[in-house]
C-alpha atoms as a PDB file:
ATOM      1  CA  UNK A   1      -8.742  -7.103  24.209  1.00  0.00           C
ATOM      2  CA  UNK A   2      -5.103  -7.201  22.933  1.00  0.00           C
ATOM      3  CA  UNK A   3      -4.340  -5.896  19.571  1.00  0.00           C
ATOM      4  CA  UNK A   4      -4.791  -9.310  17.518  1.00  0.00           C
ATOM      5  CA  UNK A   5      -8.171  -9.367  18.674  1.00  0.00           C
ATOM      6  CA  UNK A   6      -9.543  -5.669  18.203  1.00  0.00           C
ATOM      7  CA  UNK A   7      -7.944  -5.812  14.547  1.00  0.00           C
ATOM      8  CA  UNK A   8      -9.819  -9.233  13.485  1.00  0.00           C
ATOM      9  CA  UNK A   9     -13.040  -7.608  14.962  1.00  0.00           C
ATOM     10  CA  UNK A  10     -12.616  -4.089  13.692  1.00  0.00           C
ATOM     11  CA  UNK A  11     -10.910  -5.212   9.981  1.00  0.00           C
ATOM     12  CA  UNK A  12      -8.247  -3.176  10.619  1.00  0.00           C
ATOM     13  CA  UNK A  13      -4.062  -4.810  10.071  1.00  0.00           C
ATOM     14  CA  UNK A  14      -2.294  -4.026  13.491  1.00  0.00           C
ATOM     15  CA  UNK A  15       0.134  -1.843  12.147  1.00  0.00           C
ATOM     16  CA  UNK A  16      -3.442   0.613  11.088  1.00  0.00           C
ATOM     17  CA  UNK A  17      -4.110   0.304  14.876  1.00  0.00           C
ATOM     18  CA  UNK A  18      -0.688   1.137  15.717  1.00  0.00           C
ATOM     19  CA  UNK A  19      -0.293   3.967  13.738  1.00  0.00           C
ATOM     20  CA  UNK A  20      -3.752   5.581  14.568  1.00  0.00           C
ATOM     21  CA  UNK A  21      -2.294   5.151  18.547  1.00  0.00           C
ATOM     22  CA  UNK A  22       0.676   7.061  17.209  1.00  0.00           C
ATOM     23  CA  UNK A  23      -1.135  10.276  15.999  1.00  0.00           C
ATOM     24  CA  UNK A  24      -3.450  10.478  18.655  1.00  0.00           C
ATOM     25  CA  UNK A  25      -6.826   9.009  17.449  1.00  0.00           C
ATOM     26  CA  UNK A  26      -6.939   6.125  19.730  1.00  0.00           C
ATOM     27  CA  UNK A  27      -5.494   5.733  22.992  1.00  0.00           C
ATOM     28  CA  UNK A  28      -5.961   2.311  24.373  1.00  0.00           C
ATOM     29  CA  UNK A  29      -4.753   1.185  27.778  1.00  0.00           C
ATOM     30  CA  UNK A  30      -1.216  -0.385  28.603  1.00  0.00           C
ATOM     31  CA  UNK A  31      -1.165  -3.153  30.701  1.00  0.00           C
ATOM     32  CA  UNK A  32       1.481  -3.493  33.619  1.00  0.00           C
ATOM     33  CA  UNK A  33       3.763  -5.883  31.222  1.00  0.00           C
ATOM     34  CA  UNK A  34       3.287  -2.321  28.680  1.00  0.00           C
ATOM     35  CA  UNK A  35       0.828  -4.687  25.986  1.00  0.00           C
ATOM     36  CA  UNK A  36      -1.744  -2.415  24.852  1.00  0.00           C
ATOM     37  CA  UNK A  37      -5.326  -3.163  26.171  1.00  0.00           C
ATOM     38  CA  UNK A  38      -7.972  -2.193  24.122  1.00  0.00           C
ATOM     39  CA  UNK A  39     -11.709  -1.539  25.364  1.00  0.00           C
ATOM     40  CA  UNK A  40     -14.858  -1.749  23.796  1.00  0.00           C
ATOM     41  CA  UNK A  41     -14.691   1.560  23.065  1.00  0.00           C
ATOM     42  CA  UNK A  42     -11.254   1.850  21.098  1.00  0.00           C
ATOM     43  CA  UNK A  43     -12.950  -1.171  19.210  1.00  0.00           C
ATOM     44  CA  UNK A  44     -15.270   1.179  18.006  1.00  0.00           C
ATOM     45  CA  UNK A  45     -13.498   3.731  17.446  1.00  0.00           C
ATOM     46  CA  UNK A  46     -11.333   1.265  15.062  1.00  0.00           C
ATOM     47  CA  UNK A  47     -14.477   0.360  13.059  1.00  0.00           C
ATOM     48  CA  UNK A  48     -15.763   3.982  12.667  1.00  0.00           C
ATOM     49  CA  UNK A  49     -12.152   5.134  11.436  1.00  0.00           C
ATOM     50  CA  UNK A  50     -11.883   1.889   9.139  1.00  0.00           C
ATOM     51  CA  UNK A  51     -15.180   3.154   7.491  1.00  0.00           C
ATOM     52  CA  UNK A  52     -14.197   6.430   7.229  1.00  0.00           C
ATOM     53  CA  UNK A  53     -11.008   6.012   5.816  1.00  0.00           C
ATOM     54  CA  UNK A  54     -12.921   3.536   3.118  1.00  0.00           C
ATOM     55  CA  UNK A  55     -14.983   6.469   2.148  1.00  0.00           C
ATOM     56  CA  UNK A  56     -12.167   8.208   1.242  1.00  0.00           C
ATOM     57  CA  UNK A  57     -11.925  10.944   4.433  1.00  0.00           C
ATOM     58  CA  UNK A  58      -8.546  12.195   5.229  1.00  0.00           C
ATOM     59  CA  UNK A  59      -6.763  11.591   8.461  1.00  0.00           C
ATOM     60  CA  UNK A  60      -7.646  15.344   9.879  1.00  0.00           C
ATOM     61  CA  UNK A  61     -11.326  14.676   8.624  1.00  0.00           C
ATOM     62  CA  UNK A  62     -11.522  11.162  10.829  1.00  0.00           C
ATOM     63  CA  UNK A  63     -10.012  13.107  13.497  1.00  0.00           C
ATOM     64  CA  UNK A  64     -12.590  16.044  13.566  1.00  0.00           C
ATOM     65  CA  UNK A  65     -15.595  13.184  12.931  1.00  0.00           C
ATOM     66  CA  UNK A  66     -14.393  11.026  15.910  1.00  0.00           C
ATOM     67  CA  UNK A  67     -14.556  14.475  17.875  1.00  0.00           C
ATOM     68  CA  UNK A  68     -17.863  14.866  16.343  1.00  0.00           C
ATOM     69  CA  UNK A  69     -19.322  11.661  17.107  1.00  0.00           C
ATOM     70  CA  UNK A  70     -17.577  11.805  20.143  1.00  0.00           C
ATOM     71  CA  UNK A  71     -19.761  15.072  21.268  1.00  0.00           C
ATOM     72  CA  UNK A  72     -23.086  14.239  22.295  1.00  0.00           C
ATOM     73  CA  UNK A  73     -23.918  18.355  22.284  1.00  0.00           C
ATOM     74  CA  UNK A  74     -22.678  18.632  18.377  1.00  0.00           C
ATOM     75  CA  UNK A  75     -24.584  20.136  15.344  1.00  0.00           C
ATOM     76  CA  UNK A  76     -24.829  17.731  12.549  1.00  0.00           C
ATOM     77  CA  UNK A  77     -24.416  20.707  10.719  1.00  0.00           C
ATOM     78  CA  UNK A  78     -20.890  20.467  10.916  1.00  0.00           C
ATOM     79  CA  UNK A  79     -20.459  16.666  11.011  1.00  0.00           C
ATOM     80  CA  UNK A  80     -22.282  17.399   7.049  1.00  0.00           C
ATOM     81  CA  UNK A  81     -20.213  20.385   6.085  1.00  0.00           C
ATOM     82  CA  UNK A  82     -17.188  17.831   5.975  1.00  0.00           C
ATOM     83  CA  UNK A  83     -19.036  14.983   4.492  1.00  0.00           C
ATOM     84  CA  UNK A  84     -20.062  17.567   1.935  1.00  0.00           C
ATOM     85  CA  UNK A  85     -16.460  18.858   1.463  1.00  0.00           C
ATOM     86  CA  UNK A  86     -15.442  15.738   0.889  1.00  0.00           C
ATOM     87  CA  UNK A  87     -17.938  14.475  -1.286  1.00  0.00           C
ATOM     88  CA  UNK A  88     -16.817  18.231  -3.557  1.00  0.00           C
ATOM     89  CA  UNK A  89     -13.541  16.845  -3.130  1.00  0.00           C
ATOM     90  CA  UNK A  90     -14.253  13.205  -5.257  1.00  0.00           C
ATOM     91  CA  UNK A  91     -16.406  15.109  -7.768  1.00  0.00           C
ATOM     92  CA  UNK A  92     -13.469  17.326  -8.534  1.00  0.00           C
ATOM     93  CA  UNK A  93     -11.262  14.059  -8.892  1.00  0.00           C
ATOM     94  CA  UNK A  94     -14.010  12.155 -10.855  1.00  0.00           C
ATOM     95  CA  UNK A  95     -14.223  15.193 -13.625  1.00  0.00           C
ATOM     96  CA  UNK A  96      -9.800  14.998 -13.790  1.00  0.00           C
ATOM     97  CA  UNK A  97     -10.129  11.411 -13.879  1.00  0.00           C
ATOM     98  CA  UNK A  98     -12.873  11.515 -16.683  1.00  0.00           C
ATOM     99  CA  UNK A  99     -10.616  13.934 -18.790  1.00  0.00           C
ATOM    100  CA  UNK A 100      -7.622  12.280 -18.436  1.00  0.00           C
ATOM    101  CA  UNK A 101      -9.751   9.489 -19.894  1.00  0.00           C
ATOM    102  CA  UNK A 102     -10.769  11.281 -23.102  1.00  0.00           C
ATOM    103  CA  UNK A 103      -7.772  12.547 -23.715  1.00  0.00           C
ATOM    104  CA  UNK A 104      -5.768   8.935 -23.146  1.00  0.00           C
ATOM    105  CA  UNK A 105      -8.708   7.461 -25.295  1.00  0.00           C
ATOM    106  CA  UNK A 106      -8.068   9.903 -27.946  1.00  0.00           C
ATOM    107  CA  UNK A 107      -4.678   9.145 -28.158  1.00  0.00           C
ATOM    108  CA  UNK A 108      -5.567   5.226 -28.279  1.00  0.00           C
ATOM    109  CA  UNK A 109      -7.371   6.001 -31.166  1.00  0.00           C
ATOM    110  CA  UNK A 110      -4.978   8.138 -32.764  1.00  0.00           C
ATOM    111  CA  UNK A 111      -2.184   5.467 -32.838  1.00  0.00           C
ATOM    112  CA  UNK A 112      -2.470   2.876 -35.866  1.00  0.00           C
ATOM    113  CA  UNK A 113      -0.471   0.440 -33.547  1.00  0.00           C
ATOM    114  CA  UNK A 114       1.439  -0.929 -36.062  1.00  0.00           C
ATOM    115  CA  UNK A 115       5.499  -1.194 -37.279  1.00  0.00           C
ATOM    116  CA  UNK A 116       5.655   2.445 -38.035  1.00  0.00           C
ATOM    117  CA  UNK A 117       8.037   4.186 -35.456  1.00  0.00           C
ATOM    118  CA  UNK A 118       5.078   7.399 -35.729  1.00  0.00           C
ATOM    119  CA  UNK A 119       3.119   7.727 -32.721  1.00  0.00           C
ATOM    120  CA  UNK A 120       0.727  10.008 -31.386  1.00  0.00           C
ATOM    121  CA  UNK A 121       0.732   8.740 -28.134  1.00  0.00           C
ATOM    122  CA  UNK A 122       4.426   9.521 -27.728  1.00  0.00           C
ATOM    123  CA  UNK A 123       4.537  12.905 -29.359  1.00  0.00           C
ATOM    124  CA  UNK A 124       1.840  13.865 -27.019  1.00  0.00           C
ATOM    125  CA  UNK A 125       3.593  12.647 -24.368  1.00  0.00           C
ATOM    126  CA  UNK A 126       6.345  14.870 -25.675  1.00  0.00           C
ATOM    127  CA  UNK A 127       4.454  18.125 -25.563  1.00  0.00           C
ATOM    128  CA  UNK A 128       1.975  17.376 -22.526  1.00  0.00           C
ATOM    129  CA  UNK A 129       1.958  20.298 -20.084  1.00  0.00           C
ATOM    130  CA  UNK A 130       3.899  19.030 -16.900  1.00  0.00           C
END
């Protein structure tokens, strides 16, 4: 497959594919003319690091999973010590995103949102820790 047609069947833009050649995840074949060749099995390999990445997993998480999934002798342990690192990771980011919410709602509140050059939001702003 060339690279048009393991991108429309993996959802992945070229470029994606391209740069996941680049560091090392995939490493399709080159063709005499140097066009990349892609098996069945980069195709794959595309899809499962398409869904990974839309979970949220970092580059250096797909890359240990792919080695994981990869290794028919491997623990699931460890394939669910960095699910569950991750998952740690979004609950952390979920509780900063829900306080930044309370406090931005607060402020809402605070401001009467009218002519008045007095504004909460601003003086805040002013004094918010960096």
């Amino acid at each position: 497959m060339n690279i048009g047609e393991v991108a429309k069947k993996s959802g992945l833009p070229v470029k994606t594919i391209r740069y996941y050649e680049d560091i090392g995840l995939i490493t399709p074949l080159r063709d005499t003319n140097g066009y990349r060749s892609f098996r069945e099995s980069d195709m794959h390999k595309l899809a499962f690091l398409g869904r990974s990445r839309a979970l949220g997993f970092t580059i250096e998480d797909c890359r240990n999973l792919l080695a994981l999934w990869d290794d028919q002798d491997r623990a699931s342990a460890d394939v669910r010590a960095i699910a569950k690192e991750h998952l740690q990771q979004i609950e952390r980011k979920i509780e900063d995103l829900a306080a930044i919410r309370d406090t931005l709602s607060h402020l809402v509140r605070e401001c009467a949102g009218d002519s008045r050059p007095d504004c909460p939001i601003l003086a805040k702003l002013e004094k918010f820790p960096a």
